[in-house]
Structure formats: structure tokens, C-alpha cells
PDB file of N, CA and C in Angstrom:
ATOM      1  N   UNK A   1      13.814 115.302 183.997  1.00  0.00           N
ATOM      2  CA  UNK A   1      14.205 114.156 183.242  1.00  0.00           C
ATOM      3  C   UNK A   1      12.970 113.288 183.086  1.00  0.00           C
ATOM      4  N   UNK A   2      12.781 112.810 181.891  1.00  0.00           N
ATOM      5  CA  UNK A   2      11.217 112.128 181.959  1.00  0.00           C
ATOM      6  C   UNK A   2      12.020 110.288 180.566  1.00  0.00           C
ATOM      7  N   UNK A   3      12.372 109.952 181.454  1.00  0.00           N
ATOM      8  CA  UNK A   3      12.995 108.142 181.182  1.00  0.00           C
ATOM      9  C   UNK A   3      11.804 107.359 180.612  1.00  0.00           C
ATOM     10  N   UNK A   4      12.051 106.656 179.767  1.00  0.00           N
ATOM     11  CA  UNK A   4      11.221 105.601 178.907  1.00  0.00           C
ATOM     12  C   UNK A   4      11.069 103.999 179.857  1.00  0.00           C
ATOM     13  N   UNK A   5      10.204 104.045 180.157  1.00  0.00           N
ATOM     14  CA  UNK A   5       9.882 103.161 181.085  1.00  0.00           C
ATOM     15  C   UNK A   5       9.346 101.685 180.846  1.00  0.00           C
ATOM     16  N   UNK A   6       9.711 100.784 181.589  1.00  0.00           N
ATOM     17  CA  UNK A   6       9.109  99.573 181.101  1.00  0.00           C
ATOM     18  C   UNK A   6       9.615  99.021 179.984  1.00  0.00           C
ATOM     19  N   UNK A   7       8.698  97.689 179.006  1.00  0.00           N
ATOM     20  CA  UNK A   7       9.110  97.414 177.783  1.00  0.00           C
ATOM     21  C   UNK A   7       8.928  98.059 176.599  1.00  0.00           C
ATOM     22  N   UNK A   8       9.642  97.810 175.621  1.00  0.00           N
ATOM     23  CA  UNK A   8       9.402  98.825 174.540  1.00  0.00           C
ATOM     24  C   UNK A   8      10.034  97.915 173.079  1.00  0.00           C
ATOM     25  N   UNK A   9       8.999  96.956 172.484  1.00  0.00           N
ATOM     26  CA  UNK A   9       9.031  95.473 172.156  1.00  0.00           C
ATOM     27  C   UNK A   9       9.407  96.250 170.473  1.00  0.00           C
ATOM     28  N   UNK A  10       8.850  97.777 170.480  1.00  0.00           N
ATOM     29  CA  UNK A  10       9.390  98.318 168.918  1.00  0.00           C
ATOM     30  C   UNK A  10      10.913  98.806 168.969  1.00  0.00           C
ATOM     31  N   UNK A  11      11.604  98.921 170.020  1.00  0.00           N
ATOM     32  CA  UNK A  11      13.183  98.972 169.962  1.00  0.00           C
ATOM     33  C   UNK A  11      14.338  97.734 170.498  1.00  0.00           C
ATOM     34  N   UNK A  12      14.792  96.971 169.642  1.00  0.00           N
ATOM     35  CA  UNK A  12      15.579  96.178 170.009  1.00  0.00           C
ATOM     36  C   UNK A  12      16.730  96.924 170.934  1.00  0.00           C
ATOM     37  N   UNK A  13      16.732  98.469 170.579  1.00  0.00           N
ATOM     38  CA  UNK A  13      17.958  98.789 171.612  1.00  0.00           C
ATOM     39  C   UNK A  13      17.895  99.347 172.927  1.00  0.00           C
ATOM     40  N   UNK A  14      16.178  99.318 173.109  1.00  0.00           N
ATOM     41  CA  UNK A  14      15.788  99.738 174.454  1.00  0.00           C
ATOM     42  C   UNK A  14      15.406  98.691 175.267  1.00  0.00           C
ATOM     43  N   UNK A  15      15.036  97.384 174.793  1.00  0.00           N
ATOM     44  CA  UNK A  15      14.940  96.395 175.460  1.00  0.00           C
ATOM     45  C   UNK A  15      14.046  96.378 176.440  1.00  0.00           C
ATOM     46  N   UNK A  16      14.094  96.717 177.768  1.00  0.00           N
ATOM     47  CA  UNK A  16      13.334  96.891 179.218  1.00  0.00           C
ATOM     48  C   UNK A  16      13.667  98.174 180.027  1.00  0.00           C
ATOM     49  N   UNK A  17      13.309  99.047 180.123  1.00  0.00           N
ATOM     50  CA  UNK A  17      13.898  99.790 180.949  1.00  0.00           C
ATOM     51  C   UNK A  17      12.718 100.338 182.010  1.00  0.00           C
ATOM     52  N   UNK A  18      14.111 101.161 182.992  1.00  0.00           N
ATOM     53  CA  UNK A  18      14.092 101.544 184.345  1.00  0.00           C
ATOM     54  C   UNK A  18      14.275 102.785 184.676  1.00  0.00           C
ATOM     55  N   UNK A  19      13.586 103.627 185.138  1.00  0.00           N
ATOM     56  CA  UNK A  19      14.117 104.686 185.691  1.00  0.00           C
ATOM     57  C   UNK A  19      13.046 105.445 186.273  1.00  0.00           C
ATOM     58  N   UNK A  20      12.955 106.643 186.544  1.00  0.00           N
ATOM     59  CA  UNK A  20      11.783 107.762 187.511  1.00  0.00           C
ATOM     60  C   UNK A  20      12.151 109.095 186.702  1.00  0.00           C
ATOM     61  N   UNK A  21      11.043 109.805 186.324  1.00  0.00           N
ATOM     62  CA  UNK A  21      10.971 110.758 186.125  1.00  0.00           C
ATOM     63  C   UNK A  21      11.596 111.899 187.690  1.00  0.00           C
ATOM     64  N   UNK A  22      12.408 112.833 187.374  1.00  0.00           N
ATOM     65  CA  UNK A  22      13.080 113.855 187.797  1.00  0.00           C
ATOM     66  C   UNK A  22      12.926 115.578 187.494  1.00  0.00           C
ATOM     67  N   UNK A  23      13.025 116.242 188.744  1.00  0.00           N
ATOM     68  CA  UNK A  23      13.650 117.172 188.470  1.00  0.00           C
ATOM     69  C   UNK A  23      15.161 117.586 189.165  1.00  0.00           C
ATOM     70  N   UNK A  24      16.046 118.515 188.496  1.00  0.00           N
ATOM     71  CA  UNK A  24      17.133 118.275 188.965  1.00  0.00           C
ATOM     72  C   UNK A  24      17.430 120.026 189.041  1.00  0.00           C
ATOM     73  N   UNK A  25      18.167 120.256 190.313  1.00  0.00           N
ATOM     74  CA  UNK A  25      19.073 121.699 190.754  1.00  0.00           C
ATOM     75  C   UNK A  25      20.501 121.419 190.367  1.00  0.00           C
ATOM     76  N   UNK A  26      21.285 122.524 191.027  1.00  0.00           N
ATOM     77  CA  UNK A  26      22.446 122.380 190.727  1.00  0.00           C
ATOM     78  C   UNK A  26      23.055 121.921 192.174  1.00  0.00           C
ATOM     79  N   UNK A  27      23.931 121.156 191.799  1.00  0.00           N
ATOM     80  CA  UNK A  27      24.557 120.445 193.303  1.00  0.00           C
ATOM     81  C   UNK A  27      25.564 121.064 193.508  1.00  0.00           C
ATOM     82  N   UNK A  28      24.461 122.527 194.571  1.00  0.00           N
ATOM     83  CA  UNK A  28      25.678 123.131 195.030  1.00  0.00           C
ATOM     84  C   UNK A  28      25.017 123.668 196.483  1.00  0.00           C
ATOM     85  N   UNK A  29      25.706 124.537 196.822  1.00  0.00           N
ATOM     86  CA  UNK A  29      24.884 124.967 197.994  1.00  0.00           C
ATOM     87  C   UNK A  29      23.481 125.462 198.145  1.00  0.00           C
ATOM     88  N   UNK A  30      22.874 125.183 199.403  1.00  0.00           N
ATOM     89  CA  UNK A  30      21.515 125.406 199.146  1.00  0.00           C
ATOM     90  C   UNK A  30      20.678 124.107 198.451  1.00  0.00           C
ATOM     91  N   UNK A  31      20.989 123.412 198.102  1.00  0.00           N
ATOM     92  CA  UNK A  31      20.624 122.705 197.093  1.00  0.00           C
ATOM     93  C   UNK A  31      20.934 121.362 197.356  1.00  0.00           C
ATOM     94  N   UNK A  32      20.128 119.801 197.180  1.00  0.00           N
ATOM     95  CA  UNK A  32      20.026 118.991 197.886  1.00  0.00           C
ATOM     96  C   UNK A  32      21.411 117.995 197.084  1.00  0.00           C
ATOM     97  N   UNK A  33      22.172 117.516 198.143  1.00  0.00           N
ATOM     98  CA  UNK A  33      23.990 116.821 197.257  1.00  0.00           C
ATOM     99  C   UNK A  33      23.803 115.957 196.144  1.00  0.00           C
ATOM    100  N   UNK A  34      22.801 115.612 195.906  1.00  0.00           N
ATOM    101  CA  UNK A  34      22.668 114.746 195.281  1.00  0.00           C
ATOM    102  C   UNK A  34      22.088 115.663 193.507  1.00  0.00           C
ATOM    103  N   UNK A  35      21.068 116.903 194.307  1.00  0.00           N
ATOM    104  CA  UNK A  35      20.493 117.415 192.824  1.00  0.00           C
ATOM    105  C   UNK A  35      19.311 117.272 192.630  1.00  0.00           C
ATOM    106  N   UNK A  36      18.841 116.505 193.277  1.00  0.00           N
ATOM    107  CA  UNK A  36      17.402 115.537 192.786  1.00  0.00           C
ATOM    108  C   UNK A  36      16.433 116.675 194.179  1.00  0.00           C
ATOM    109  N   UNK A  37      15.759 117.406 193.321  1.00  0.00           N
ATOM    110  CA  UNK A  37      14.582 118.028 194.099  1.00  0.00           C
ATOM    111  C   UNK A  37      13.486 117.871 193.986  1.00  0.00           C
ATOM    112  N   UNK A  38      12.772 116.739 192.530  1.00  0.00           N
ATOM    113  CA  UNK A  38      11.629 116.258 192.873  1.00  0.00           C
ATOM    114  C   UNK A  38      11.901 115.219 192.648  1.00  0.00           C
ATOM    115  N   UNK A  39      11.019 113.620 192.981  1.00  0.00           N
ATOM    116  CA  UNK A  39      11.420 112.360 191.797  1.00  0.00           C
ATOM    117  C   UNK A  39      10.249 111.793 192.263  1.00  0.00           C
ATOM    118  N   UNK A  40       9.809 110.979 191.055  1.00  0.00           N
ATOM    119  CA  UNK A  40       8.765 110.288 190.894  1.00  0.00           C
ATOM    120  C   UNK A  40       8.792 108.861 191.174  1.00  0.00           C
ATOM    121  N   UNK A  41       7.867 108.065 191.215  1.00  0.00           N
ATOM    122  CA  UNK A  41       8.326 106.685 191.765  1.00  0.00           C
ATOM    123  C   UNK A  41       9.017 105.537 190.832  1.00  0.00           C
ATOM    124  N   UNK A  42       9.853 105.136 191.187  1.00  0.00           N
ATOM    125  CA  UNK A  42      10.763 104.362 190.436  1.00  0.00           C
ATOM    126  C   UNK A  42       9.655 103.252 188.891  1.00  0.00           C
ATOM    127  N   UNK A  43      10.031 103.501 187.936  1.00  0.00           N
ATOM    128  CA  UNK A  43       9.382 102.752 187.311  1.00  0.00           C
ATOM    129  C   UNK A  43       7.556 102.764 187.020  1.00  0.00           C
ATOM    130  N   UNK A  44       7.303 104.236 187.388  1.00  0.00           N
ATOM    131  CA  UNK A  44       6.052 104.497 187.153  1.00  0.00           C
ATOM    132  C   UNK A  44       5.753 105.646 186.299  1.00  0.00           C
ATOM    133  N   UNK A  45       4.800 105.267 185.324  1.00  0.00           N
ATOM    134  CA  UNK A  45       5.205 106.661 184.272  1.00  0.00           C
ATOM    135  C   UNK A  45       4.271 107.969 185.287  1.00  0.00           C
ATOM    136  N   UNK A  46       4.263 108.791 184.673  1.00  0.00           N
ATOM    137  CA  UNK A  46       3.598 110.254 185.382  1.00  0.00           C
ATOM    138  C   UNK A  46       4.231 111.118 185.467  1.00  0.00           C
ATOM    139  N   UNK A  47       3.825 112.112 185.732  1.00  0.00           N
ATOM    140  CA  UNK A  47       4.611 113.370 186.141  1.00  0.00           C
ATOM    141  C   UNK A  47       5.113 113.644 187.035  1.00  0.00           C
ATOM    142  N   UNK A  48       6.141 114.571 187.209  1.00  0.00           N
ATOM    143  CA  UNK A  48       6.847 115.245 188.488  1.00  0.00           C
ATOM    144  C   UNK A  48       6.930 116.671 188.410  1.00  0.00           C
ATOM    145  N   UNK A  49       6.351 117.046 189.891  1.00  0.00           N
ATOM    146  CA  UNK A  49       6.255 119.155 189.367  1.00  0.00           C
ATOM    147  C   UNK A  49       7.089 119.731 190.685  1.00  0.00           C
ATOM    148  N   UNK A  50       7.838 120.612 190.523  1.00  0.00           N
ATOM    149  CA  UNK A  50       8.229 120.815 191.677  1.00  0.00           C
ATOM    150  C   UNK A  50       8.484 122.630 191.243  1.00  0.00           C
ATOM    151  N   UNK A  51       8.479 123.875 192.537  1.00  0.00           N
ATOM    152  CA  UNK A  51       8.588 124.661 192.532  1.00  0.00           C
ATOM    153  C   UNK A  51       9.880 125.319 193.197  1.00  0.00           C
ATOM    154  N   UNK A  52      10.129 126.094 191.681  1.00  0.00           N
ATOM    155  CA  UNK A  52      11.899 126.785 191.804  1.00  0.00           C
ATOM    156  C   UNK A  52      11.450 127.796 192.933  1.00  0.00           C
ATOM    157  N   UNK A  53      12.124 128.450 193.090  1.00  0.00           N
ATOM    158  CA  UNK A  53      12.790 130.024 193.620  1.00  0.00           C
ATOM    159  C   UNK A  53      13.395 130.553 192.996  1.00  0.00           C
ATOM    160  N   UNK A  54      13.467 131.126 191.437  1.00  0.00           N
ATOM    161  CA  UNK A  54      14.465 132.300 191.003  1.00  0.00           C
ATOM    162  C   UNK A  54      15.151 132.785 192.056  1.00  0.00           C
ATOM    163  N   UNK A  55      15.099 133.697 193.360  1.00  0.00           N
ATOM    164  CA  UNK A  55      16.250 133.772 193.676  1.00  0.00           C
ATOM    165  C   UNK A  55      17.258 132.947 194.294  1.00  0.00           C
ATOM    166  N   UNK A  56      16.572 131.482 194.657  1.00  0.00           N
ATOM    167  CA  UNK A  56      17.555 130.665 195.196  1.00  0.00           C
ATOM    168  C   UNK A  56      18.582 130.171 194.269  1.00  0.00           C
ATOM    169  N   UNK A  57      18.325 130.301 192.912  1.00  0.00           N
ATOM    170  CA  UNK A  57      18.882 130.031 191.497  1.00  0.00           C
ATOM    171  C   UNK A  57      19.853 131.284 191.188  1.00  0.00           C
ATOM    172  N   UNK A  58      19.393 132.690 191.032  1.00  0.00           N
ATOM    173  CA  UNK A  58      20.475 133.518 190.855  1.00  0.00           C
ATOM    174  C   UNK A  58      21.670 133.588 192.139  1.00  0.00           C
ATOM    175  N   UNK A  59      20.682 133.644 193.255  1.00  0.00           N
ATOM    176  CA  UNK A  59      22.381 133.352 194.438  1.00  0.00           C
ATOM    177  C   UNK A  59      23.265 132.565 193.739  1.00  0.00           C
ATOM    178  N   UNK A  60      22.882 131.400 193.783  1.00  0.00           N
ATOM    179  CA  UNK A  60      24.026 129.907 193.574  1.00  0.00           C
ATOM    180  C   UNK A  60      24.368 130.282 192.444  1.00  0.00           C
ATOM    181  N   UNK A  61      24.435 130.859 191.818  1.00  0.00           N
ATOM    182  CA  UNK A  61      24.833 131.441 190.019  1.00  0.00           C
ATOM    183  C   UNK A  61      25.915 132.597 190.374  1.00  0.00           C
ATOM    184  N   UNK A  62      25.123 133.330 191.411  1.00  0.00           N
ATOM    185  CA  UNK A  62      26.118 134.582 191.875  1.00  0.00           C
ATOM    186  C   UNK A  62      27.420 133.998 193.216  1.00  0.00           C
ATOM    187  N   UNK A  63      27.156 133.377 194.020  1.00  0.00           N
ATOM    188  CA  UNK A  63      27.950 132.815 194.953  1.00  0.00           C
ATOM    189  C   UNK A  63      28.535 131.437 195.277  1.00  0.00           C
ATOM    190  N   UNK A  64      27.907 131.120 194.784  1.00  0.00           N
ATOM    191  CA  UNK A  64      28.193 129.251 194.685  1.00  0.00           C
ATOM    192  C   UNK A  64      29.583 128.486 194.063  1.00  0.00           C
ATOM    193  N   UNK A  65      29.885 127.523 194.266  1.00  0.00           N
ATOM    194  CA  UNK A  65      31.034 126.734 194.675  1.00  0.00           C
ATOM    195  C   UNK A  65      31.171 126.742 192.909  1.00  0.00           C
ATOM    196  N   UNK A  66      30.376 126.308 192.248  1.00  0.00           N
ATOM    197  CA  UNK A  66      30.422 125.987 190.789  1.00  0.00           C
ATOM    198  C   UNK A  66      29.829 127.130 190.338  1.00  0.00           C
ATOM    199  N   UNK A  67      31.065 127.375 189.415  1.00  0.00           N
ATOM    200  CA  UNK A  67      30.350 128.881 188.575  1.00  0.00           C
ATOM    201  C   UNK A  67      30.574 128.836 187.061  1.00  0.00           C
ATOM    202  N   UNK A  68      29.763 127.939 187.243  1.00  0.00           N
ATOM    203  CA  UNK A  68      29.590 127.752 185.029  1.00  0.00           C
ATOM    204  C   UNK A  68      28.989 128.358 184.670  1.00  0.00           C
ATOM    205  N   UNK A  69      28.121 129.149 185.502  1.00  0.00           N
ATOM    206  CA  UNK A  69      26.792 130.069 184.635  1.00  0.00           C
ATOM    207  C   UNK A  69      27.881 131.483 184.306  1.00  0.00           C
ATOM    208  N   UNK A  70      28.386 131.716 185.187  1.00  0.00           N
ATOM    209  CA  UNK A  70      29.112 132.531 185.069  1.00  0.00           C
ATOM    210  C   UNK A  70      30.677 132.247 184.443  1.00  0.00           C
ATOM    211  N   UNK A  71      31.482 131.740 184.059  1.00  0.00           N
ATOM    212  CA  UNK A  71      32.368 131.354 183.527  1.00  0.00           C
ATOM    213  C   UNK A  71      32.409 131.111 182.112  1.00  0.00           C
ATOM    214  N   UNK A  72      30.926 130.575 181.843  1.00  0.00           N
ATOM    215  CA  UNK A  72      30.565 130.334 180.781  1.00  0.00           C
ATOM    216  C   UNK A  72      30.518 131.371 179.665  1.00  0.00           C
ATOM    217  N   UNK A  73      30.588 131.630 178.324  1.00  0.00           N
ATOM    218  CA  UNK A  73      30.189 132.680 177.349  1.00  0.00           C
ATOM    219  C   UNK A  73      28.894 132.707 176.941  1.00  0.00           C
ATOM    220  N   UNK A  74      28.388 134.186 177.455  1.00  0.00           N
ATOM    221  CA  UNK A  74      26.737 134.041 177.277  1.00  0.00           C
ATOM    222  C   UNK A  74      26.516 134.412 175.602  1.00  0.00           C
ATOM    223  N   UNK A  75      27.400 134.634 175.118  1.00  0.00           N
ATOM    224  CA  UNK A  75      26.705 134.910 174.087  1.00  0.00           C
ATOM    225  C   UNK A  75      27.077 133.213 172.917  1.00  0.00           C
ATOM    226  N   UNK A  76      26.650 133.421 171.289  1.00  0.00           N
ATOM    227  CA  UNK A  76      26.855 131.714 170.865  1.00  0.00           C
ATOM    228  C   UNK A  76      28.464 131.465 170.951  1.00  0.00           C
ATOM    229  N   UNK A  77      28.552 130.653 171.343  1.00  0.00           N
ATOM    230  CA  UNK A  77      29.778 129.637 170.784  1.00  0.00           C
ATOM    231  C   UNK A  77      30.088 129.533 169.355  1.00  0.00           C
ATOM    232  N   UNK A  78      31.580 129.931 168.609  1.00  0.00           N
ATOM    233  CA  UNK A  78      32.167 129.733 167.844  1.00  0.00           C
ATOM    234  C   UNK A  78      31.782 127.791 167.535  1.00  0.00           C
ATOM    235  N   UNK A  79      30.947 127.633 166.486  1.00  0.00           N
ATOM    236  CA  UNK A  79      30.924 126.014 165.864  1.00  0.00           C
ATOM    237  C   UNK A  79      32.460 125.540 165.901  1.00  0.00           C
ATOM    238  N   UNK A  80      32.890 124.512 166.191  1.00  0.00           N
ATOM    239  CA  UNK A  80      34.318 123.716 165.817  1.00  0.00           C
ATOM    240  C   UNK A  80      33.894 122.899 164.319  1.00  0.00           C
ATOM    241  N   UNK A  81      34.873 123.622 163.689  1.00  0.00           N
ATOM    242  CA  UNK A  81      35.033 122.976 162.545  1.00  0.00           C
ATOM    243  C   UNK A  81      35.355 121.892 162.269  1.00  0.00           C
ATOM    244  N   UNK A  82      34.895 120.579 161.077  1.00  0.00           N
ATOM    245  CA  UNK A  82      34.829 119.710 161.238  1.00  0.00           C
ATOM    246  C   UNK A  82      36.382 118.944 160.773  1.00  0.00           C
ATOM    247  N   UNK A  83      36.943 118.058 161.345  1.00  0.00           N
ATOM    248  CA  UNK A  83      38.544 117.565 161.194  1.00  0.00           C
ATOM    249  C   UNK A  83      38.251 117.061 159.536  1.00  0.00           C
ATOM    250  N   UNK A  84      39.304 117.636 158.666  1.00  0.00           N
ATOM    251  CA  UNK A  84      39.467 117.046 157.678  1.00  0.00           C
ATOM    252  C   UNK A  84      41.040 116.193 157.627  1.00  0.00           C
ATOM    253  N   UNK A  85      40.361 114.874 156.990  1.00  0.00           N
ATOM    254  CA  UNK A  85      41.820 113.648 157.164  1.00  0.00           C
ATOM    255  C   UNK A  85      42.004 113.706 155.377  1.00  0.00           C
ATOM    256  N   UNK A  86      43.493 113.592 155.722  1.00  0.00           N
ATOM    257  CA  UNK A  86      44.086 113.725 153.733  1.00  0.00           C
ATOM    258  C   UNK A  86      44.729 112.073 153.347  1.00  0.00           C
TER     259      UNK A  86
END
């Protein structure tokens, strides 16, 4: 996650903002409750790098509490057509 930081005086709808650049797992087992496996310091721009494990990623895909990877349809999704009102 990489958040727009500080002021930003060319968007009236961003006003001031706050946040830390992130990286994020899946909050599941193995994996820290919250999600957050790297983070950067609150309100400072820069980077954040952090190193996966492919297999700690296919386990929790293959065994894990949440199974959207798997539940999910790998191939595209049927578009939803758009509501027509008469």
C-alpha cells in the first residue's frame, strides 16, 4: 500500500493526509493477525520491501482458515450487466 502523504494544496478532496506505506499477507495462519508484514513510518514518504516465501503463500492457499484463492473462479468472471430502469 503506498498512501499520499502530508498536504496536497492541488486537491481540495485530499486536504492533509496520513498514513504509512505497507505491505500486507493474508490474515490467516502463519501470518501476522493483523496482515501487516512490513510498514513504514507513519507519515513518512519512502519505501517498504519485505520478503515473501512462495511456499508460505501456497500452504495458506492450500490449508488455511480462508480459502478464497481457492473458492474463487480462476478463470474471468462473467461482466454483470448493466441495470436498465424503464
Amino acid at each position: 500500500m503506498a498512501p499520499t502523504v502530508g498536504e496536497a494544496p492541488w486537491s481540495a478532496a485530499l486536504d492533509v493526509n496520513r498514513g504509512f506505506a505497507a505491505v500486507f499477507g493474508p490474515v490467516d495462519r502463519g501470518f501476522p493477525e493483523d496482515g501487516v508484514l512490513a510498514r513504514g513510518a507513519l507519515d513518512a514518504p519512502g519505501w517498504v520491501f519485505c520478503t515473501l516465501d512462495p511456499e508460505r503463500i501456497a500452504t495458506v492457499r492450500r490449508e488455511g482458515a480462508v480459502l478464497n484463492h481457492r473458492d474463487w473462479p480462476a478463470g474471468p468472471v462473467e461482466r454483470p450487466r448493466p441495470a436498465v430502469f424503464a
